[in-house]
Protein backbone atom coordinates (compact mmCIF):
# COMPACT_ATOMS: atom_id res chain seq x y z
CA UNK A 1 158.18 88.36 105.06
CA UNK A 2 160.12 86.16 107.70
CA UNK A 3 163.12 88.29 107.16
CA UNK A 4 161.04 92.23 107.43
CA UNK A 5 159.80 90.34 111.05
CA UNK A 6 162.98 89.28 112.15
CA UNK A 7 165.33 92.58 110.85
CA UNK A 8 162.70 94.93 112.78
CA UNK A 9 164.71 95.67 116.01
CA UNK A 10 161.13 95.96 117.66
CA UNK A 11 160.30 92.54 117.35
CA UNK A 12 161.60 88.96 118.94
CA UNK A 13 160.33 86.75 115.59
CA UNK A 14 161.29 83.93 116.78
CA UNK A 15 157.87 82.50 118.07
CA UNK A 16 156.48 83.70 114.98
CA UNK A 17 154.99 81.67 112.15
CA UNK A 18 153.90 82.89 109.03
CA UNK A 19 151.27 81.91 106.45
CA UNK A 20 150.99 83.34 103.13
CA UNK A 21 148.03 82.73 100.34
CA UNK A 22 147.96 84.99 97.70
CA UNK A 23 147.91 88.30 99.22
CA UNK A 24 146.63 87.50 102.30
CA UNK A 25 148.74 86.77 105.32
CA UNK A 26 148.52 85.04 108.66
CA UNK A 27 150.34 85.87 112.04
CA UNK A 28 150.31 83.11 114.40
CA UNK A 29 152.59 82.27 117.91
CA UNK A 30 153.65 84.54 120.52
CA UNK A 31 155.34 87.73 121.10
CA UNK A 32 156.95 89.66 124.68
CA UNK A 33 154.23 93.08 124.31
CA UNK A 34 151.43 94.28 122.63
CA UNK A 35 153.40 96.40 121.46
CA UNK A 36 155.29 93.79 118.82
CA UNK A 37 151.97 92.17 118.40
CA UNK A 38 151.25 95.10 116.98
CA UNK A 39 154.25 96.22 115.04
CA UNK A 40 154.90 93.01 113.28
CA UNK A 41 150.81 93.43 112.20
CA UNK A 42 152.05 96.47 110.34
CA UNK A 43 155.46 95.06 109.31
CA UNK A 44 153.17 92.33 107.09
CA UNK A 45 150.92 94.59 105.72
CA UNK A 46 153.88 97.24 104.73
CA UNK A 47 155.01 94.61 101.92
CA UNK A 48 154.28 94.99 98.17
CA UNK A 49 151.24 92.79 97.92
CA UNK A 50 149.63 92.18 100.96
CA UNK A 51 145.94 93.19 100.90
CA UNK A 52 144.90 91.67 104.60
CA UNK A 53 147.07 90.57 107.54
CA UNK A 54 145.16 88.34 110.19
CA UNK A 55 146.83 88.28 113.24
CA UNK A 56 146.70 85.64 115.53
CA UNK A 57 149.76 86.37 117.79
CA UNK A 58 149.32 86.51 121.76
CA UNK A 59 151.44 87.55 124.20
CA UNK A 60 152.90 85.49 126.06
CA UNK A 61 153.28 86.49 130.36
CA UNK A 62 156.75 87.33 131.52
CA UNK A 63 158.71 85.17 133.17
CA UNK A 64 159.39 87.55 135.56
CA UNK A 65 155.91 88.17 136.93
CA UNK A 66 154.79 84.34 136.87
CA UNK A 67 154.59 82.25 140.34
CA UNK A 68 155.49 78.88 140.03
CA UNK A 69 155.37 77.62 143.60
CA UNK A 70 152.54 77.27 145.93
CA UNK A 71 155.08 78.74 148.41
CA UNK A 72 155.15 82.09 146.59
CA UNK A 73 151.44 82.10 145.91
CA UNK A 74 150.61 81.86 149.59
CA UNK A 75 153.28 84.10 150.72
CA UNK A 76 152.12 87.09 148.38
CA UNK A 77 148.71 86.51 148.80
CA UNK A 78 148.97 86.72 152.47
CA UNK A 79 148.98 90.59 153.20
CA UNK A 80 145.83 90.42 151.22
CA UNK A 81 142.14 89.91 152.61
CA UNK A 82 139.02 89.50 150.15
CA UNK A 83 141.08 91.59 147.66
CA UNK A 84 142.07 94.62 149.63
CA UNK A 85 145.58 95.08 151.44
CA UNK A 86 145.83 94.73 155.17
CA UNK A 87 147.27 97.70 157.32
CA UNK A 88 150.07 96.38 159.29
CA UNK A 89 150.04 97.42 162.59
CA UNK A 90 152.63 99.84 163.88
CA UNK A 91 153.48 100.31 166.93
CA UNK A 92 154.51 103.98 168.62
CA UNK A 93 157.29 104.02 171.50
């Protein structure tokens, strides 16, 4: 099972755990998309034996998107007012 997760070129397994009883299987950790949360769902229940896949992954934020300073916060947060954007003011010459 481990291996199908981690050969799929779709999927980053390596936040993945697996637990197997009998024929039943368990996703748990984190993937990048919903899109891999999804695929590695149907990469456990495409092998021979598996009658139920419960999966537990989440995704996880990326790194990319995620503030980490107060400093950022404020300074993105600052063309906004009670949730809509404020119209800078132009001025004509």
């Amino acid at each position: 099972m481990n291996d199908k997760l981690s050969d799929h070129w779709m999927i980053d397994a390596t936040e993945i755990e697996v637990d197997v009883k009998g024929s039943e299987v368990t996703l748990n950790g984190t993937v990048d998309n919903r899109q891999s949360k999804r695929k590695a769902e149907d990469v456990a229940e495409s092998v021979s034996g598996v009658t139920h896949v419960q999966n537990n992954l989440r995704v996880s934020a990326p790194r990319d998107n995620v503030r980490t300073t107060d400093s950022e916060l404020s300074n993105s947060n600052s063309a906004y007012s009670n949730g809509t954007r404020k119209k800078e003011s132009m001025s004509h010459n």
